[in-house]
PDB file of N, CA and C in Angstrom:
ATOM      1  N   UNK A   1      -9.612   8.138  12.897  1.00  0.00           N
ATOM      2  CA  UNK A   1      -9.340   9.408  12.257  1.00  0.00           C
ATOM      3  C   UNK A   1      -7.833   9.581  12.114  1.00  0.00           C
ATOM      4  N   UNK A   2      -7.819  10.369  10.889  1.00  0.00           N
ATOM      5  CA  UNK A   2      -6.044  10.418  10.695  1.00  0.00           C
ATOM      6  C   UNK A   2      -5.597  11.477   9.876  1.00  0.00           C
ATOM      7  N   UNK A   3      -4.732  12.376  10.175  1.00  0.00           N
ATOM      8  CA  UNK A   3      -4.114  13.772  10.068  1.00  0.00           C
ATOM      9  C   UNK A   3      -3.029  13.528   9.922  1.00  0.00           C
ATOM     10  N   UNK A   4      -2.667  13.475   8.104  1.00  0.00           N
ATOM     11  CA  UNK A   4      -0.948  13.162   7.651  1.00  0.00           C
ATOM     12  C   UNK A   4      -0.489  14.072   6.826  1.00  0.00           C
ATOM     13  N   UNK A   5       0.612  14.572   6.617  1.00  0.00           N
ATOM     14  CA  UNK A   5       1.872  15.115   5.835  1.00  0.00           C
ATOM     15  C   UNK A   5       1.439  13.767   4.979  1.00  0.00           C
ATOM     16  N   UNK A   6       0.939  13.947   3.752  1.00  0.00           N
ATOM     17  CA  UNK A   6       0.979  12.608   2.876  1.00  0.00           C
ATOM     18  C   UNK A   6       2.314  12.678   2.292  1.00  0.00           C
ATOM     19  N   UNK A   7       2.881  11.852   1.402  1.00  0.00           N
ATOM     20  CA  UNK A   7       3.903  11.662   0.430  1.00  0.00           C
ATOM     21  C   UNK A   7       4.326  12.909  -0.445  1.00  0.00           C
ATOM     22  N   UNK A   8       3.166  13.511  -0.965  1.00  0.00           N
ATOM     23  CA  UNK A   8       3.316  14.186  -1.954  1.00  0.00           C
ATOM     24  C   UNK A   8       3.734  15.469  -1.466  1.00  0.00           C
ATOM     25  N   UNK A   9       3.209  15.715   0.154  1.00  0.00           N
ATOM     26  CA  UNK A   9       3.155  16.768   0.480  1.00  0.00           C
ATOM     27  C   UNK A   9       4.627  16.874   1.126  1.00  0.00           C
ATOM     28  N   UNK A  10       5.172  15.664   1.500  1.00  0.00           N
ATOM     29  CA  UNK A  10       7.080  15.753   1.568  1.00  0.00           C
ATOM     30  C   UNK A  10       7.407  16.028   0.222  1.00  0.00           C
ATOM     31  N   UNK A  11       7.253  15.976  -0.555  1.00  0.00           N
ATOM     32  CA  UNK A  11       8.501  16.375  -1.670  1.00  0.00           C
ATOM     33  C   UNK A  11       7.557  17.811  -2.126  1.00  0.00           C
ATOM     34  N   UNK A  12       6.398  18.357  -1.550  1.00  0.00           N
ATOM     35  CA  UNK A  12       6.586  19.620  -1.699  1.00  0.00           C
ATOM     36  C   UNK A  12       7.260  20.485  -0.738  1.00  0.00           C
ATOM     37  N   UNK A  13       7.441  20.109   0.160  1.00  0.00           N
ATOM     38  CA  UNK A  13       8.335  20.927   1.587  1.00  0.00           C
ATOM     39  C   UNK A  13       9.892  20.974   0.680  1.00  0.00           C
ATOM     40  N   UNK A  14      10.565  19.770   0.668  1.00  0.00           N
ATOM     41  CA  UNK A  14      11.311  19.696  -0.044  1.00  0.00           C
ATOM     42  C   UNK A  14      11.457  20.277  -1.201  1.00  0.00           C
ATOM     43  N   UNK A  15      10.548  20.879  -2.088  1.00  0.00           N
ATOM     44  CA  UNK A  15      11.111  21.660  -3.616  1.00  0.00           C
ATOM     45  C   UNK A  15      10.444  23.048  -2.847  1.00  0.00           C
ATOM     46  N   UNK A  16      10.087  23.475  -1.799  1.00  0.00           N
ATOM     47  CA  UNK A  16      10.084  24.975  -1.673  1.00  0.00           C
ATOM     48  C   UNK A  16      11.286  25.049  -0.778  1.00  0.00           C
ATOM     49  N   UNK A  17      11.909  24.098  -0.233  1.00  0.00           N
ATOM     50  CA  UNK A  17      13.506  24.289   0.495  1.00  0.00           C
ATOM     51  C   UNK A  17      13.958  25.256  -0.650  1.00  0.00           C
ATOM     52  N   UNK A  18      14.018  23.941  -1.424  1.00  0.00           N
ATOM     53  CA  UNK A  18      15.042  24.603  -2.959  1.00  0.00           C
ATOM     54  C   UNK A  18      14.473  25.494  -3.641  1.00  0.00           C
ATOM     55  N   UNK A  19      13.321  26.538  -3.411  1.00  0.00           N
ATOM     56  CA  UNK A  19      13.105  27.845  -3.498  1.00  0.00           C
ATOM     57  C   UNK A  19      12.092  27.244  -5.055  1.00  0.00           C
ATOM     58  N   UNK A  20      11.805  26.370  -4.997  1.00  0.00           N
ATOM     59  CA  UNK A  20      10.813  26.393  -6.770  1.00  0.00           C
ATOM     60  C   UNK A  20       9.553  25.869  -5.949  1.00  0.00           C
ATOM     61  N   UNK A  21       8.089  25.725  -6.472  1.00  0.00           N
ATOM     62  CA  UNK A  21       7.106  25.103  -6.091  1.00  0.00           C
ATOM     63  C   UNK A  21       6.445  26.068  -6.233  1.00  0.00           C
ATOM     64  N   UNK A  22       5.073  25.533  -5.585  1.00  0.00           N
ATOM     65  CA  UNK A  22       3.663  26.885  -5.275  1.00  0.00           C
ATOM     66  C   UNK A  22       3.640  26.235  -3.712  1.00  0.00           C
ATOM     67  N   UNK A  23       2.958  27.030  -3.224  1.00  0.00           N
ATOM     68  CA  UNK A  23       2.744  27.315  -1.688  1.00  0.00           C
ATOM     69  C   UNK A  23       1.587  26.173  -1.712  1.00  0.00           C
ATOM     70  N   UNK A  24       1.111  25.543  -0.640  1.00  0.00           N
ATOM     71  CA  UNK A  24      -0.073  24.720  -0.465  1.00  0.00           C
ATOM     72  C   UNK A  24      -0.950  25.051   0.551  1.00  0.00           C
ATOM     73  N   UNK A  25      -1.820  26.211  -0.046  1.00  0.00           N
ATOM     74  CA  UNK A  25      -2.253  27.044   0.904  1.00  0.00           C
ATOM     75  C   UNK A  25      -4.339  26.906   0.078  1.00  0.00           C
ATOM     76  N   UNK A  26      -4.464  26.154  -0.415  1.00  0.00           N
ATOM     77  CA  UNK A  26      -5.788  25.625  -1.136  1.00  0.00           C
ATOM     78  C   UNK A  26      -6.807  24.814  -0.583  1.00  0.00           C
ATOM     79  N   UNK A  27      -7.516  25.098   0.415  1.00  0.00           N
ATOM     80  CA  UNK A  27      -7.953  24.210   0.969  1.00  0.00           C
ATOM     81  C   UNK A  27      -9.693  23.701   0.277  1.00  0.00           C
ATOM     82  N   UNK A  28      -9.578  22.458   0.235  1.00  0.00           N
ATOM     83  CA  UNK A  28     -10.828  21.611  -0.264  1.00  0.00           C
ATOM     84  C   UNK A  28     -11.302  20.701   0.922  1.00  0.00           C
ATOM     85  N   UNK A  29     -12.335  19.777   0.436  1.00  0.00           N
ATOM     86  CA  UNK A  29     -12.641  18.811   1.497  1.00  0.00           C
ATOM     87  C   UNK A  29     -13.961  17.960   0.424  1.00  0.00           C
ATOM     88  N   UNK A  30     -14.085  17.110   1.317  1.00  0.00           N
ATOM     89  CA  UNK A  30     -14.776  15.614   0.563  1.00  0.00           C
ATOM     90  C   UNK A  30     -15.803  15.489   1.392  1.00  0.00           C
ATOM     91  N   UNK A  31     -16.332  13.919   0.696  1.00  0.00           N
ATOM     92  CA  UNK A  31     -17.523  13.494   1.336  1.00  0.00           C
ATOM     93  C   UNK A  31     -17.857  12.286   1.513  1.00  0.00           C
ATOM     94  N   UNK A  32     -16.565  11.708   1.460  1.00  0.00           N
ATOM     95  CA  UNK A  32     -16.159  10.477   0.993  1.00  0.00           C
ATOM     96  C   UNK A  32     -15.881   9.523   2.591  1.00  0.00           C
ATOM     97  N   UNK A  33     -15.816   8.507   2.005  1.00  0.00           N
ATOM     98  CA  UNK A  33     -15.659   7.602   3.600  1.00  0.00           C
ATOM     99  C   UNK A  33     -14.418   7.164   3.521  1.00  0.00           C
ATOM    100  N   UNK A  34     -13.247   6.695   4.384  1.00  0.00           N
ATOM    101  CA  UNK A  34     -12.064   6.422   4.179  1.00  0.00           C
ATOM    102  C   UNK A  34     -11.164   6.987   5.804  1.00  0.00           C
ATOM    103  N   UNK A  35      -9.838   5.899   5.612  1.00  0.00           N
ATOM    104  CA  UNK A  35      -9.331   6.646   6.686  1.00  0.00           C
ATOM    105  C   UNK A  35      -7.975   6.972   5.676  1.00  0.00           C
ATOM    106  N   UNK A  36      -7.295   8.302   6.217  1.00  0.00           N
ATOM    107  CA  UNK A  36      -6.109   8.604   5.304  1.00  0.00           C
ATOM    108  C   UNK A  36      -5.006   7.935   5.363  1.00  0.00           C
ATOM    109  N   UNK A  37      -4.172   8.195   4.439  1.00  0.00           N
ATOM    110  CA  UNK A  37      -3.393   7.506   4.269  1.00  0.00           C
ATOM    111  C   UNK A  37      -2.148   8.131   3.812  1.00  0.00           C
ATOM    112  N   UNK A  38      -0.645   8.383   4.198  1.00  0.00           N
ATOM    113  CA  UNK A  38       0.636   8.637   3.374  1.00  0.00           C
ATOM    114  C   UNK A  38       0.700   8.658   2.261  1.00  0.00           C
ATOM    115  N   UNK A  39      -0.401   7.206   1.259  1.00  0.00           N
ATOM    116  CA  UNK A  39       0.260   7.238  -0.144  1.00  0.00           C
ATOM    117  C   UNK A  39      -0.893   8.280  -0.523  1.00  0.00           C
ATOM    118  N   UNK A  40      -2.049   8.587   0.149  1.00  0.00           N
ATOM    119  CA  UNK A  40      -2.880   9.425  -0.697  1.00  0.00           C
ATOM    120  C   UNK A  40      -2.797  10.388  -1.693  1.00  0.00           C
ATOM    121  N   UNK A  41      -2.991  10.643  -2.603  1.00  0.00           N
ATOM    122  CA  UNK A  41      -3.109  11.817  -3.495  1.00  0.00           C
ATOM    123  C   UNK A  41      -4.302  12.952  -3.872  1.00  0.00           C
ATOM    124  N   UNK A  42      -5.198  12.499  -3.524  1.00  0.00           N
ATOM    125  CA  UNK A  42      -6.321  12.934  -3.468  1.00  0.00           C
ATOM    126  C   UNK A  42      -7.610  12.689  -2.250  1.00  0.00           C
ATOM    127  N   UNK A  43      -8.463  13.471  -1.915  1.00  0.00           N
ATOM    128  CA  UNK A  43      -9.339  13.687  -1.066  1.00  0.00           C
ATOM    129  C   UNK A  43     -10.765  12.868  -1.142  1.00  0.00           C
ATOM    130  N   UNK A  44     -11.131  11.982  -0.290  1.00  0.00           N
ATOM    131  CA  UNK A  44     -11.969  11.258  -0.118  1.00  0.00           C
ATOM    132  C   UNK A  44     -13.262  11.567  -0.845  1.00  0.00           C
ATOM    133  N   UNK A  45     -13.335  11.641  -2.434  1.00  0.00           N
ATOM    134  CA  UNK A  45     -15.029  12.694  -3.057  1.00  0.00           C
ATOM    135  C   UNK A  45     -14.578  14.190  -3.111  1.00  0.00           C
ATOM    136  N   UNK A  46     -13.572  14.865  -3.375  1.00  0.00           N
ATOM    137  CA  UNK A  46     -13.357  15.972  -3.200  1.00  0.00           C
ATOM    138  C   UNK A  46     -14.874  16.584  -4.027  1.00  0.00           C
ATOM    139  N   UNK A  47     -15.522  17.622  -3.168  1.00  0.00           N
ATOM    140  CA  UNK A  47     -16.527  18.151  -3.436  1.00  0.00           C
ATOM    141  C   UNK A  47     -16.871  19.705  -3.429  1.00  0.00           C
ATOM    142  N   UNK A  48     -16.697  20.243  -4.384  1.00  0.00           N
ATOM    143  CA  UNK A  48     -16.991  21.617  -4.402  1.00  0.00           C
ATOM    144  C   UNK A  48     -15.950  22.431  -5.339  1.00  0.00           C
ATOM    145  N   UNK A  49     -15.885  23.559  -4.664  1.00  0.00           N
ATOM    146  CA  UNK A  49     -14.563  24.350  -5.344  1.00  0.00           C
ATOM    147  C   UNK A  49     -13.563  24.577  -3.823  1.00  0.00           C
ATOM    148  N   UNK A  50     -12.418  24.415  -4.318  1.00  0.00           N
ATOM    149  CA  UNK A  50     -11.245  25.383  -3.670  1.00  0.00           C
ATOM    150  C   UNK A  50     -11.389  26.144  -3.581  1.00  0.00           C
ATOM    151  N   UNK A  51     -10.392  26.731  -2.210  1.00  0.00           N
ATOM    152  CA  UNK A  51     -10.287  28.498  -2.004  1.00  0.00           C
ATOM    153  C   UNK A  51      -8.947  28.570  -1.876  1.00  0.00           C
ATOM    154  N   UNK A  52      -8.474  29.578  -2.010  1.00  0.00           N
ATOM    155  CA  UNK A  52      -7.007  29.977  -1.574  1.00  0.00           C
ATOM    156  C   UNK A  52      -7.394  30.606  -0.207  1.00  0.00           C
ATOM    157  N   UNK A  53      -6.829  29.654   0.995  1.00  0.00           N
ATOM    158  CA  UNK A  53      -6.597  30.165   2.676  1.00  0.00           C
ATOM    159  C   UNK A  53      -5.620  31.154   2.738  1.00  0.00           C
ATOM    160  N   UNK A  54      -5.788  31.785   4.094  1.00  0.00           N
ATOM    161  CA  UNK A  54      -4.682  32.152   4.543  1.00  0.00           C
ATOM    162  C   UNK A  54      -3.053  31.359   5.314  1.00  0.00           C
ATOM    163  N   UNK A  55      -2.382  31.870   4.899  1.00  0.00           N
ATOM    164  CA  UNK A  55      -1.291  31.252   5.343  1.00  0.00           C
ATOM    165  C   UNK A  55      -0.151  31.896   6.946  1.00  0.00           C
ATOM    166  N   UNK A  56       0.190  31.438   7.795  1.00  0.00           N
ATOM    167  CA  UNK A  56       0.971  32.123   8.647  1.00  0.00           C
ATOM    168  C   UNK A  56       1.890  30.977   9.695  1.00  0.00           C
ATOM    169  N   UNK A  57       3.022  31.227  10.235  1.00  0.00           N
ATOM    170  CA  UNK A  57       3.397  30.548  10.883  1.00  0.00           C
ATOM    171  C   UNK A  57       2.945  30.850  12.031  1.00  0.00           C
ATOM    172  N   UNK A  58       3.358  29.751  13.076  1.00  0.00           N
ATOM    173  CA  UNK A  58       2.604  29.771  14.467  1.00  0.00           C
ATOM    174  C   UNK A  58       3.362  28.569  15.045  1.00  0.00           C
ATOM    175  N   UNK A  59       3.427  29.133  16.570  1.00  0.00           N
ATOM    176  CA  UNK A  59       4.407  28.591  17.558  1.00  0.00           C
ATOM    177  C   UNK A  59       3.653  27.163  18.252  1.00  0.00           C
ATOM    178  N   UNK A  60       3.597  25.842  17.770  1.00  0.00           N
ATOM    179  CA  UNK A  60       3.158  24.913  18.603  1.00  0.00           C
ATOM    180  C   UNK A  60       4.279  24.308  20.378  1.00  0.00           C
ATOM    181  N   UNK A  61       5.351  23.977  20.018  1.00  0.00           N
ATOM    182  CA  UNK A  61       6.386  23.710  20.613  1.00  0.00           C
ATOM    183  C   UNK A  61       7.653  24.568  20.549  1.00  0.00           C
ATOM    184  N   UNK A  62       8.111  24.877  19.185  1.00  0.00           N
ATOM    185  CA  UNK A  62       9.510  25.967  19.014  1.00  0.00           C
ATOM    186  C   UNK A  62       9.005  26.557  17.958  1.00  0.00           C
ATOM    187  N   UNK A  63       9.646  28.333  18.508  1.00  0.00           N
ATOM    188  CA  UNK A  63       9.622  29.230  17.291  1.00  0.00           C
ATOM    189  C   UNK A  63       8.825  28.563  16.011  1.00  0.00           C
ATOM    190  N   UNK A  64       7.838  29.361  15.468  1.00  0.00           N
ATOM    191  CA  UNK A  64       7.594  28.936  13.950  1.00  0.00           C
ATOM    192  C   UNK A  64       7.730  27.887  13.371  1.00  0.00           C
ATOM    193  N   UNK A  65       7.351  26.717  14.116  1.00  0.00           N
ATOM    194  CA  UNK A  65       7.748  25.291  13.844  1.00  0.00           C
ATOM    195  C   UNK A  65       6.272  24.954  13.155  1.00  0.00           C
ATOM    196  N   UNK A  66       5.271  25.794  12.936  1.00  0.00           N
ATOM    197  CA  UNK A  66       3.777  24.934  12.653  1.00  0.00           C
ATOM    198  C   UNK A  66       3.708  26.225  11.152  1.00  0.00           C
ATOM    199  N   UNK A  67       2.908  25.293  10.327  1.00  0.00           N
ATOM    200  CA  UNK A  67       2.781  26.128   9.331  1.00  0.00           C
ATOM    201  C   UNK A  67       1.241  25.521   9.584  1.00  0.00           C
ATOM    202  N   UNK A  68       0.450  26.898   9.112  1.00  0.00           N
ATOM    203  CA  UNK A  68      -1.173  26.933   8.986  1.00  0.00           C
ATOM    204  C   UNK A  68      -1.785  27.863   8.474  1.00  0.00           C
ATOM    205  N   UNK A  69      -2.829  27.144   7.726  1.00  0.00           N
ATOM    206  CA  UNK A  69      -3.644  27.535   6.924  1.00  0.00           C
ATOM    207  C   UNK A  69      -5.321  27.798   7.300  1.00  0.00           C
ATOM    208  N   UNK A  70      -5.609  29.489   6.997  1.00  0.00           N
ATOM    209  CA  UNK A  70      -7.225  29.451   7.291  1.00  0.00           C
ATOM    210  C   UNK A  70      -8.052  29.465   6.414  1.00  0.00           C
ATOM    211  N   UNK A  71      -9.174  28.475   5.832  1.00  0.00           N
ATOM    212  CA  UNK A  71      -9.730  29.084   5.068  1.00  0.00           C
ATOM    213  C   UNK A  71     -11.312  28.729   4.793  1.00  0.00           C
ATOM    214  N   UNK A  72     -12.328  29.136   4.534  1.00  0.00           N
ATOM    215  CA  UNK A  72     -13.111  29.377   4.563  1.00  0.00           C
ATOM    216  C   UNK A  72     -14.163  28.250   3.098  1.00  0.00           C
ATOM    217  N   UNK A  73     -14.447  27.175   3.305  1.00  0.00           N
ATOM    218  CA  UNK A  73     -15.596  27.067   2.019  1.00  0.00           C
ATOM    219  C   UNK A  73     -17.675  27.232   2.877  1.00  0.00           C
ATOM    220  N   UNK A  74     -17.602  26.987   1.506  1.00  0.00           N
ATOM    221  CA  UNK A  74     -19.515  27.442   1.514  1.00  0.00           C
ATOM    222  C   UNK A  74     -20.054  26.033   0.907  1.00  0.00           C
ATOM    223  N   UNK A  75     -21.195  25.365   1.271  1.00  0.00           N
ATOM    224  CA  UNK A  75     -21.862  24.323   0.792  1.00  0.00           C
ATOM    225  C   UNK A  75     -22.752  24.769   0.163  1.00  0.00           C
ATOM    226  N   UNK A  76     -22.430  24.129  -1.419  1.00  0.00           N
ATOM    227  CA  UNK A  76     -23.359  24.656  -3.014  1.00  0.00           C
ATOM    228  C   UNK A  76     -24.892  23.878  -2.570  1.00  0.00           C
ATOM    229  N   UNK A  77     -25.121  22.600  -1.653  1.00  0.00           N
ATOM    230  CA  UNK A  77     -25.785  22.060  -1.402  1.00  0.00           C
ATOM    231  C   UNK A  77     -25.795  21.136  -0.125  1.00  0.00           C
ATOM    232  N   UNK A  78     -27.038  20.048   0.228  1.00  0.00           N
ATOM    233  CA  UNK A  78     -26.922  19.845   1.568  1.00  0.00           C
ATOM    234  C   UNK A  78     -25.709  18.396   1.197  1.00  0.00           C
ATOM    235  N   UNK A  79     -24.798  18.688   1.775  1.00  0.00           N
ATOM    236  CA  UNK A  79     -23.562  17.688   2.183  1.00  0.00           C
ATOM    237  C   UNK A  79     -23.346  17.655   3.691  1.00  0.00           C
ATOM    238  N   UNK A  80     -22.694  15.984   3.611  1.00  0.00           N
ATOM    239  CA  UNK A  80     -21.810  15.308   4.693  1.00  0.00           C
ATOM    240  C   UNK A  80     -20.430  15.735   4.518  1.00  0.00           C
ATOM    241  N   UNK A  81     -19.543  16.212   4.791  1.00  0.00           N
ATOM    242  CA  UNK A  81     -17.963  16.486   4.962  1.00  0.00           C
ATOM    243  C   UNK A  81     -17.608  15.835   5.734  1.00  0.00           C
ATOM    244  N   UNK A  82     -16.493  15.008   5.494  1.00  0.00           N
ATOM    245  CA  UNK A  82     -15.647  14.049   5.988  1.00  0.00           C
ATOM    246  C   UNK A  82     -14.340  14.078   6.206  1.00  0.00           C
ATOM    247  N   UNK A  83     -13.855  14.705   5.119  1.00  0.00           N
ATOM    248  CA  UNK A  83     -12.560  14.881   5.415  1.00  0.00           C
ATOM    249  C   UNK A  83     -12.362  16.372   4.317  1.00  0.00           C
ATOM    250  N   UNK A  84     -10.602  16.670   4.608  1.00  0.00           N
ATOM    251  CA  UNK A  84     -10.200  18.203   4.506  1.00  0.00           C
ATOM    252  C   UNK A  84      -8.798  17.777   3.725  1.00  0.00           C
ATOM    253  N   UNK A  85      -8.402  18.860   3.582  1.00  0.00           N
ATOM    254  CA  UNK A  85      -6.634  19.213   2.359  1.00  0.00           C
ATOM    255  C   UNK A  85      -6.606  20.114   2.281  1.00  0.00           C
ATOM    256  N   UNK A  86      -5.633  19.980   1.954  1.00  0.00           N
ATOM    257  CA  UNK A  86      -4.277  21.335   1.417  1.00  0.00           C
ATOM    258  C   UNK A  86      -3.886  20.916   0.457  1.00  0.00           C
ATOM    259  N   UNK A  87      -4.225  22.093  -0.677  1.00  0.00           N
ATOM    260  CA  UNK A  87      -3.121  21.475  -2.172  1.00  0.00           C
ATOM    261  C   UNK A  87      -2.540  22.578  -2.946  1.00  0.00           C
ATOM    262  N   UNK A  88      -1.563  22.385  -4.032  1.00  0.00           N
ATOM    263  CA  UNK A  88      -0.526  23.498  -4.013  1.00  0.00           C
ATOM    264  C   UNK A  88      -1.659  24.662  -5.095  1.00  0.00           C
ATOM    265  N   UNK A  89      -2.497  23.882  -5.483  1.00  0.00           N
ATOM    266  CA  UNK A  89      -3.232  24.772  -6.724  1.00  0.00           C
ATOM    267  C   UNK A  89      -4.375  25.429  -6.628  1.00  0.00           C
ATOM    268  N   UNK A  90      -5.305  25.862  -7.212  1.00  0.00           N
ATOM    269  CA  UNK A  90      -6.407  25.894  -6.366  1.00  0.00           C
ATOM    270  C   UNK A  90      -7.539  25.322  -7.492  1.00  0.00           C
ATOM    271  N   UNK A  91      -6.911  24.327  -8.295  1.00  0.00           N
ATOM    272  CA  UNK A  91      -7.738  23.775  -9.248  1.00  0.00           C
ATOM    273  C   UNK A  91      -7.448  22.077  -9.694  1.00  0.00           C
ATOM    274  N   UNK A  92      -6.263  21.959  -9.057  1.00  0.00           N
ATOM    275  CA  UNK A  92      -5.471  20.819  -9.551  1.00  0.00           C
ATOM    276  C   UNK A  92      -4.588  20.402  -8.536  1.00  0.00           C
ATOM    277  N   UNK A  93      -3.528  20.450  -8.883  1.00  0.00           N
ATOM    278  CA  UNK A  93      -2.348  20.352  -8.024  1.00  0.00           C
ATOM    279  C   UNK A  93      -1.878  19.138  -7.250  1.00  0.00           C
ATOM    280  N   UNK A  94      -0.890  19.291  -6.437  1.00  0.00           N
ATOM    281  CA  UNK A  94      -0.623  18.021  -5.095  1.00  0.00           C
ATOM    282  C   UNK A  94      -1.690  18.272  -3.970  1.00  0.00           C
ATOM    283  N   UNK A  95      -1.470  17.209  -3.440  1.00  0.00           N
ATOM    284  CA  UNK A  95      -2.278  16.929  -2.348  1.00  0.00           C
ATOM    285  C   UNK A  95      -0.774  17.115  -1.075  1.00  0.00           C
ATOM    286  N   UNK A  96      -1.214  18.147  -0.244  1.00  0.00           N
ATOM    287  CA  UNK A  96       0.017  18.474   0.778  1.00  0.00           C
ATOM    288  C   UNK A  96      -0.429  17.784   2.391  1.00  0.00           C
ATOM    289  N   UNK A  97      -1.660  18.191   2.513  1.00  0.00           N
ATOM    290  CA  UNK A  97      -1.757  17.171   3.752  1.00  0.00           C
ATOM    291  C   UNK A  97      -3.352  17.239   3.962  1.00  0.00           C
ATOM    292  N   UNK A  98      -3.627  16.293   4.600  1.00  0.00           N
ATOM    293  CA  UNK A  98      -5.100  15.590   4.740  1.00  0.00           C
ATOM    294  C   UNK A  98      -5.690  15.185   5.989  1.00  0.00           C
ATOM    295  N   UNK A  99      -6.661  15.244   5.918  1.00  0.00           N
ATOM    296  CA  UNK A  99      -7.281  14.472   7.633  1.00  0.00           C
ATOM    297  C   UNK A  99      -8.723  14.464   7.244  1.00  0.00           C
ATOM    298  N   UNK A 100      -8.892  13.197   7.650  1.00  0.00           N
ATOM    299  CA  UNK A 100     -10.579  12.563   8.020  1.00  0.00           C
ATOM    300  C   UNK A 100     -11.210  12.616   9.489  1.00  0.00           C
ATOM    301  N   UNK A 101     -12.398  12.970   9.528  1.00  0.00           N
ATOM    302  CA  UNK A 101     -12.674  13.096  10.419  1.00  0.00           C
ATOM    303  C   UNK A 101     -14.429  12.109  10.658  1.00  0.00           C
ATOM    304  N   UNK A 102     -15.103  12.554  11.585  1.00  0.00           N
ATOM    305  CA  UNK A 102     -16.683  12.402  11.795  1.00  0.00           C
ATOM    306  C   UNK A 102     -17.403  13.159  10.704  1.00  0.00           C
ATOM    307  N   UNK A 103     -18.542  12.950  10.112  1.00  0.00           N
ATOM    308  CA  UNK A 103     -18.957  13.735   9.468  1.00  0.00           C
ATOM    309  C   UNK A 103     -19.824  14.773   9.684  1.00  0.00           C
ATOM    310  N   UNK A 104     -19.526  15.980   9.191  1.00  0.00           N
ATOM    311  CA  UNK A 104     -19.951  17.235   9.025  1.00  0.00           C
ATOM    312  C   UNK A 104     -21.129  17.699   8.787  1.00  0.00           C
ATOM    313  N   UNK A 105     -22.830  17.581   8.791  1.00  0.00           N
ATOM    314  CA  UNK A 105     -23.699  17.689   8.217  1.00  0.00           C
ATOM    315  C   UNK A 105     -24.224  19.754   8.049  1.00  0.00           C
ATOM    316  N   UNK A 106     -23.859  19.383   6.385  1.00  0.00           N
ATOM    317  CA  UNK A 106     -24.424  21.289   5.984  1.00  0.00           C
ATOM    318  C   UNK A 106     -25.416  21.532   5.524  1.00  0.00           C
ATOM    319  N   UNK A 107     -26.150  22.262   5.657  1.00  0.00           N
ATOM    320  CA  UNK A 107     -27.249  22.687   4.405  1.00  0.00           C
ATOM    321  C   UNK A 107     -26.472  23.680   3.325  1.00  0.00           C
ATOM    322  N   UNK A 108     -27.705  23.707   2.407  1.00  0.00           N
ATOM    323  CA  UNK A 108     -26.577  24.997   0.943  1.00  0.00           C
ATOM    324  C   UNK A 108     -26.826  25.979   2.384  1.00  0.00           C
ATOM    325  N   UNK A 109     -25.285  26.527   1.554  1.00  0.00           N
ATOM    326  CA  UNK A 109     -24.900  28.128   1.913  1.00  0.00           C
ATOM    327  C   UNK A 109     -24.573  27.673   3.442  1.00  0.00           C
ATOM    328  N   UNK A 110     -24.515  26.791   4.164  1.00  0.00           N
ATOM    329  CA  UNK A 110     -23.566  26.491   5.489  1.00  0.00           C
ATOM    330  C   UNK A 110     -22.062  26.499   5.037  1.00  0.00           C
ATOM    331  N   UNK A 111     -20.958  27.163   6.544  1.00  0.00           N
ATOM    332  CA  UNK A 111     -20.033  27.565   5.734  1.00  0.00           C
ATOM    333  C   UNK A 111     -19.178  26.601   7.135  1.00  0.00           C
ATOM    334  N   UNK A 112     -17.934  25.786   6.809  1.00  0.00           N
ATOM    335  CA  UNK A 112     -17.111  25.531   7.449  1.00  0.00           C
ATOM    336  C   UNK A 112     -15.666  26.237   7.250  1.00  0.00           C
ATOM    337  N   UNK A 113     -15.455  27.021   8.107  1.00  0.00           N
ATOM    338  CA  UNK A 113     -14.193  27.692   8.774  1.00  0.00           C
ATOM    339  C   UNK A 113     -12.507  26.568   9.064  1.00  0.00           C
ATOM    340  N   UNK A 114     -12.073  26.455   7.854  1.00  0.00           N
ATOM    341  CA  UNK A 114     -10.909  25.123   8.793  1.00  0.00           C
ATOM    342  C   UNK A 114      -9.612  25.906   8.854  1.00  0.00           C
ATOM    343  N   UNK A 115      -9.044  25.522  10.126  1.00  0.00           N
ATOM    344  CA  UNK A 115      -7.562  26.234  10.439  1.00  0.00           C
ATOM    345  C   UNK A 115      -6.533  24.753  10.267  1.00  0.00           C
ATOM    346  N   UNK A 116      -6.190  24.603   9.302  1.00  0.00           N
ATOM    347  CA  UNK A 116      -5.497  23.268   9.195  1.00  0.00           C
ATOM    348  C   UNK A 116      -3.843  23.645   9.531  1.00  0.00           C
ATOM    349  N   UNK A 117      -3.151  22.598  10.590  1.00  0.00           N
ATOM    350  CA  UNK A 117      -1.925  22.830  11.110  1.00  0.00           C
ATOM    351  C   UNK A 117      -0.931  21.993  11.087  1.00  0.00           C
ATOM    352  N   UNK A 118       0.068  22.514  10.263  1.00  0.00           N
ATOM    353  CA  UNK A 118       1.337  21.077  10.027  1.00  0.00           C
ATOM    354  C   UNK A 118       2.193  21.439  10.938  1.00  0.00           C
ATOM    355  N   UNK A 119       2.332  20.625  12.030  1.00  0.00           N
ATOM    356  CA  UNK A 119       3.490  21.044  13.013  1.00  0.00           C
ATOM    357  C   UNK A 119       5.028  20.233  12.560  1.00  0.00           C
ATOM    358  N   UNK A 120       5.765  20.467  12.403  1.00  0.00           N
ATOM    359  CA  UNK A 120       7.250  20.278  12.448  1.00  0.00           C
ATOM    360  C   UNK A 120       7.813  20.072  13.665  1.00  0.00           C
ATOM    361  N   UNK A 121       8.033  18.709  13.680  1.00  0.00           N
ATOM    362  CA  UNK A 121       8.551  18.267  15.805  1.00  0.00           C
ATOM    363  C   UNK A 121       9.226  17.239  15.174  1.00  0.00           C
TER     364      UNK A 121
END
């Protein structure tokens, strides 16, 4: 299993330094088999629709060093979930960070809750 800041999702940290970008506060998820990867751009089967999460900082090690996101999807049908993201859009966009995991088994209308956390150390 593997939980990365991909590529894409450094040069979005980097263009909201410099005050331009969208926030990557969109969370999706897949169904796909795979372990992640830095160069990734996209989500293992991304399956469903996006939501726009909530966003807030939060103290892992120093002051406001973790940025995280809560947000909420619903299964249109019975799926495996495998892996999760953050992306800047809520239709398109970059891929900001990712993680695979064990898989998830839903029926329709089962809802997974994800608090996804980029710590800065």
């Amino acid at each position: 299993m593997a939980t990365l800041l991909v590529n894409t999702g450094k040069a979005i940290v980097t263009n909201r330094i410099k005050g331009a970008g969208t926030e990557p506060k969109n969370v999706a998820w897949g169904t796909g088999a795979g372990t992640t990867a830095a160069t990734d751009t996209t989500l293992f089967t991304e399956n469903g629709s996006r939501t726009a999460g909530t966003s807030t900082q939060q103290t892992t090690s120093t002051t406001d060093d973790t940025y995280q996101v809560v947000g909420t999807l619903t299964a249109g049908s019975g799926i495996t979930v495998t892996n999760a993201g953050l992306f800047d859009d809520i239709s398109a966009g970059n891929l900001f960070v990712k993680g695979d995991f064990t898989g998830i088994a839903l029926n329709t209308s089962d809802s997974i809750q994800f608090t996804i956390k980029t710590v800065f150390s």
